[in-house]
Protein backbone atom coordinates (compact mmCIF):
# COMPACT_ATOMS: atom_id res chain seq x y z
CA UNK A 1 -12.67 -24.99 6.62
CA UNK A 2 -12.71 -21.29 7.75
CA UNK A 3 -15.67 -19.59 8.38
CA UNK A 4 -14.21 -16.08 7.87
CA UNK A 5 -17.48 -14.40 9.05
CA UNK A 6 -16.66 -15.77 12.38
CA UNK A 7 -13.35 -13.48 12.16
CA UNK A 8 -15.22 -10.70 10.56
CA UNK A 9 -17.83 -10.42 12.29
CA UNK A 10 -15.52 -10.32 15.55
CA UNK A 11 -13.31 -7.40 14.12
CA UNK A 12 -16.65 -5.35 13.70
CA UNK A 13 -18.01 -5.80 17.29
CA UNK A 14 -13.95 -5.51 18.78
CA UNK A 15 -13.74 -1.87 16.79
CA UNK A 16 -17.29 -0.86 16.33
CA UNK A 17 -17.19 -0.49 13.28
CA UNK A 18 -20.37 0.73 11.12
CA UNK A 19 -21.14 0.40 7.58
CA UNK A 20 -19.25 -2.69 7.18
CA UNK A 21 -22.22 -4.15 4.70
CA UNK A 22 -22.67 -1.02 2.59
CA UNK A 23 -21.64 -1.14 -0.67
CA UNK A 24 -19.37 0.52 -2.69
CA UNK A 25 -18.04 1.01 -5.87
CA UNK A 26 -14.32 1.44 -6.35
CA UNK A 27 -12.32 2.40 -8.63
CA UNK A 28 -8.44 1.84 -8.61
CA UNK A 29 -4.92 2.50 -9.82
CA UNK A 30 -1.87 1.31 -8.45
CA UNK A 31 1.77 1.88 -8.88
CA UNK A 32 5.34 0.52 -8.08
CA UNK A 33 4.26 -3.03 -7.99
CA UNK A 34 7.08 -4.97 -8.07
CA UNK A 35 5.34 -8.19 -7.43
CA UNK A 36 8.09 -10.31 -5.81
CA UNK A 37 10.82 -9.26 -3.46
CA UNK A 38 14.37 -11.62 -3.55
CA UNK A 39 17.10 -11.39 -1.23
CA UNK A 40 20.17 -12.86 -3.43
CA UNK A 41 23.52 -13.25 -2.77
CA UNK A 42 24.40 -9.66 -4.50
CA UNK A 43 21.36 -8.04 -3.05
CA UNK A 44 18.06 -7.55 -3.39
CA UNK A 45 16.40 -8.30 -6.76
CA UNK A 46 14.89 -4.65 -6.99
CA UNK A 47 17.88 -1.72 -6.34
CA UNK A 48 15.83 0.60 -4.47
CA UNK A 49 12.36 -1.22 -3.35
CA UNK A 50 9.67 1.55 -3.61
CA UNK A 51 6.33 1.96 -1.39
CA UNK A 52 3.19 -0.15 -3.51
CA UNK A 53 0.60 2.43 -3.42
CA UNK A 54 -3.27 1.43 -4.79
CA UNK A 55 -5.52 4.34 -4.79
CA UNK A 56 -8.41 5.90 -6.47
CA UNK A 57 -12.03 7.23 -5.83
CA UNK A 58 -14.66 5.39 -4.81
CA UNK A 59 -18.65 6.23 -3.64
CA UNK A 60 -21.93 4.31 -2.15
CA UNK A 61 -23.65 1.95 -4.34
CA UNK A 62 -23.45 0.07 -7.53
CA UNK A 63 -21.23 1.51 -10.51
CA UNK A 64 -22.95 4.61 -11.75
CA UNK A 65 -21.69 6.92 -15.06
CA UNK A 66 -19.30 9.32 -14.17
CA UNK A 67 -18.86 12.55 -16.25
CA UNK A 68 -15.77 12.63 -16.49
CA UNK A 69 -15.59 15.01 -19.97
CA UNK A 70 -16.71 17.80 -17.71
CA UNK A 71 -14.24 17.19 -15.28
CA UNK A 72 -11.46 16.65 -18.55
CA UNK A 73 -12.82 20.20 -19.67
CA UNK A 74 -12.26 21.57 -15.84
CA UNK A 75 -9.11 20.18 -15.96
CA UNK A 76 -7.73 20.92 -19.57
CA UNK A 77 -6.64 17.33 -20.24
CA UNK A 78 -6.28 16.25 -24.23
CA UNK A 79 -9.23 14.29 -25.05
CA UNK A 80 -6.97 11.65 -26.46
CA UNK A 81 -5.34 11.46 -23.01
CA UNK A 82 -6.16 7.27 -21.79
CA UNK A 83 -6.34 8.71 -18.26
CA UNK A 84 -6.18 11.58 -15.79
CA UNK A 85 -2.71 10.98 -14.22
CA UNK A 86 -1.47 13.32 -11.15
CA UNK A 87 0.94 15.01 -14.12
CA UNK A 88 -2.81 16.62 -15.34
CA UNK A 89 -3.48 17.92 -11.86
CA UNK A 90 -0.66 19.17 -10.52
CA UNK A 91 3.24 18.82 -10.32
CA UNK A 92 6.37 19.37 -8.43
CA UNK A 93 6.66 18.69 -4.63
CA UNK A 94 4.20 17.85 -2.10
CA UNK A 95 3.50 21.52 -0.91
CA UNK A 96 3.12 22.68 -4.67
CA UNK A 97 0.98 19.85 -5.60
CA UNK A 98 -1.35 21.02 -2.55
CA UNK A 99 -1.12 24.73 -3.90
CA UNK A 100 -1.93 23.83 -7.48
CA UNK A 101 -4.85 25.41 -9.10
CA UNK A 102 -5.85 22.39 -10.44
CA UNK A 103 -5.90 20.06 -7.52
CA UNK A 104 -8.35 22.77 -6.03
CA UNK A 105 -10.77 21.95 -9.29
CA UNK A 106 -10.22 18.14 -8.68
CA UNK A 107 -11.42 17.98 -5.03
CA UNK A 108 -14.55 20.05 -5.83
CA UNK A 109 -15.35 17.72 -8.82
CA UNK A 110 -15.23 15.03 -6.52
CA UNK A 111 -17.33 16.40 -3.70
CA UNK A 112 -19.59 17.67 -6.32
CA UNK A 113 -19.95 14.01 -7.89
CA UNK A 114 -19.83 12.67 -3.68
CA UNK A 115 -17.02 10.63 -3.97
CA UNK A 116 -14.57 9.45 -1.61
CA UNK A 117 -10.75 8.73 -2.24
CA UNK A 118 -9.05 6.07 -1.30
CA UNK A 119 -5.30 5.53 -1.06
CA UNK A 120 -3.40 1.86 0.47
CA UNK A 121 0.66 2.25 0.46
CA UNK A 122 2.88 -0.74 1.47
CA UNK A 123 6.49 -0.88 2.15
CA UNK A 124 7.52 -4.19 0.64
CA UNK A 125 10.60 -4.18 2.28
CA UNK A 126 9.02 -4.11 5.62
CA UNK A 127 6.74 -6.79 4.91
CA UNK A 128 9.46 -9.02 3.46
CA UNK A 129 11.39 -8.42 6.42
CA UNK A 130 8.64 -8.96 9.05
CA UNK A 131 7.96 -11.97 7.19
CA UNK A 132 11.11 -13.36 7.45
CA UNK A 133 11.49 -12.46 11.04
CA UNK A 134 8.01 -13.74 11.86
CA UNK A 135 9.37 -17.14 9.96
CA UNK A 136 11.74 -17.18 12.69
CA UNK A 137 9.95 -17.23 15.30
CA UNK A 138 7.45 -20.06 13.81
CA UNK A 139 10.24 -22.01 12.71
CA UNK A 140 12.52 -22.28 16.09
CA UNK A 141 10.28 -20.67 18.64
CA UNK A 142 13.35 -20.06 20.62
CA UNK A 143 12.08 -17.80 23.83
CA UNK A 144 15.22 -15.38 23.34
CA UNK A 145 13.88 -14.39 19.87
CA UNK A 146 10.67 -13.74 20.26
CA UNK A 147 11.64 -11.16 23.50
CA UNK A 148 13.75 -10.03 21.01
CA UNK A 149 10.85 -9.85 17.81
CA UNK A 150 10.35 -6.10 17.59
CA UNK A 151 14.17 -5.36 17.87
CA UNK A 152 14.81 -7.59 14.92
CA UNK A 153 12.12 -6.41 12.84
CA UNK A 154 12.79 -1.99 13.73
CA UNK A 155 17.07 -3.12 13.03
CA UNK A 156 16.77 -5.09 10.29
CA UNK A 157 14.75 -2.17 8.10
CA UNK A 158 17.76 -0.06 8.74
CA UNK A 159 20.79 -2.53 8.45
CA UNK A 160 19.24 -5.62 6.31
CA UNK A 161 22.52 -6.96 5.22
CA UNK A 162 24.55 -6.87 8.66
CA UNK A 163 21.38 -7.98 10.88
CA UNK A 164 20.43 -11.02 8.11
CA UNK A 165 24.02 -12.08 8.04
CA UNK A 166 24.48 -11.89 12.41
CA UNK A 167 21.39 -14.70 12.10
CA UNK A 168 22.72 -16.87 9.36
CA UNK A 169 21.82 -19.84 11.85
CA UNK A 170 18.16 -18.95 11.64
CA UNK A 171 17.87 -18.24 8.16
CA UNK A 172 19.73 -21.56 6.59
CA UNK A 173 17.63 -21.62 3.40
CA UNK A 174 18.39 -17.66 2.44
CA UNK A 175 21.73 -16.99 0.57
CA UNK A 176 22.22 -13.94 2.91
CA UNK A 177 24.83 -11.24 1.17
C-alpha cells in the first residue's frame, strides 16, 4: 500500500509550500474533453485534438451562497440563462476580451465576493505522446533511447506520423499510420 502522505508531505517541505491544509471551495467548468485519445491506422480518432481546459472560481472555506443575481444584473445576462458563459462577458479575440466592459465588472464582482480563479489546460496530444514515449523507455530500457527521451518527445509533437512510423520496432502493439 501507498502512503501518499509520505509523497505529499515531501513535495511541501521540497517547495515550501504554505497553505497546503486550508480549505477551499471550488467551483468548476471544463471544456474540450475528449476523454480518450486513439492513434488508428487513418489517424487520430479526434481531427484536430484541442487543449482540455477546467477552470472556475474558487475561495477559503466551506461552500458559502453566492449572489450571483446581482452579479447577473451587473452583467445583463437573461435570467433564464443556465449559466454565465464567457459569450455573457465578453467576445472576440484575446485583446478584446481583456478590453471588454464587462470583463472589467466580472473581476470586481469577484474581488468584491474574495474569490480566486482557477484555470488547468492540458494538451492531450502531448500527454499521449509522452506517454507513449515514456512506454518506451519502460518497456526496452535501451540506453540509446532514453539519451535520446526529450528529442523524441519535442519531434514527435511536431511530426507524429513520420517520428511514430521511424520507431515501428518499439511500438509493435500501435497500428502506426
Amino acid at each position: 500500500m501507498i502512503d501518499v502522505n509520505l509523497m505529499r508531505d515531501r513535495e511541501i517541505a521540497l517547495h515550501d509550500l504554505t497553505g497546503a491544509d486550508d480549505e477551499y471551495t471550488i467551483y468548476y467548468d471544463e471544456t474540450n474533453n475528449i476523454r480518450r485519445l486513439h492513434v488508428r491506422p487513418d489517424g487520430l480518432n479526434v481531427r484536430e485534438p484541442k487543449c482540455f481546459v477546467v477552470g472556475g472560481i474558487a475561495h477559503h472555506g466551506t461552500a458559502r451562497p453566492l449572489p450571483l443575481d446581482e452579479l447577473r444584473s451587473a452583467l445583463r445576462v437573461q435570467p433564464g440563462a443556465s449559466e454565465i458563459k464567457l459569450k455573457h462577458v465578453a467576445t472576440g479575440e484575446f485583446l478584446d476580451l481583456l478590453n471588454a466592459p464587462r470583463l472589467e465588472v466580472f473581476l470586481s464582482w469577484l474581488l468584491e465576493q474574495g474569490l480566486f480563479v482557477h484555470y488547468s489546460a492540458l494538451d492531450p496530444l502531448y500527454w499521449s505522446i509522452v506517454d507513449i514515449v515514456d512506454s518506451m523507455l519502460t518497456e526496452h530500457r535501451e540506453q540509446m533511447l532514453l539519451a535520446v527521451n526529450p528529442q523524441l518527445k519535442k519531434r514527435s509533437l511536431h511530426r507524429p506520423s513520420p517520428r511514430l512510423r521511424r520507431h515501428r520496432r518499439y511500438l509493435p502493439a500501435l497500428p502506426v499510420p
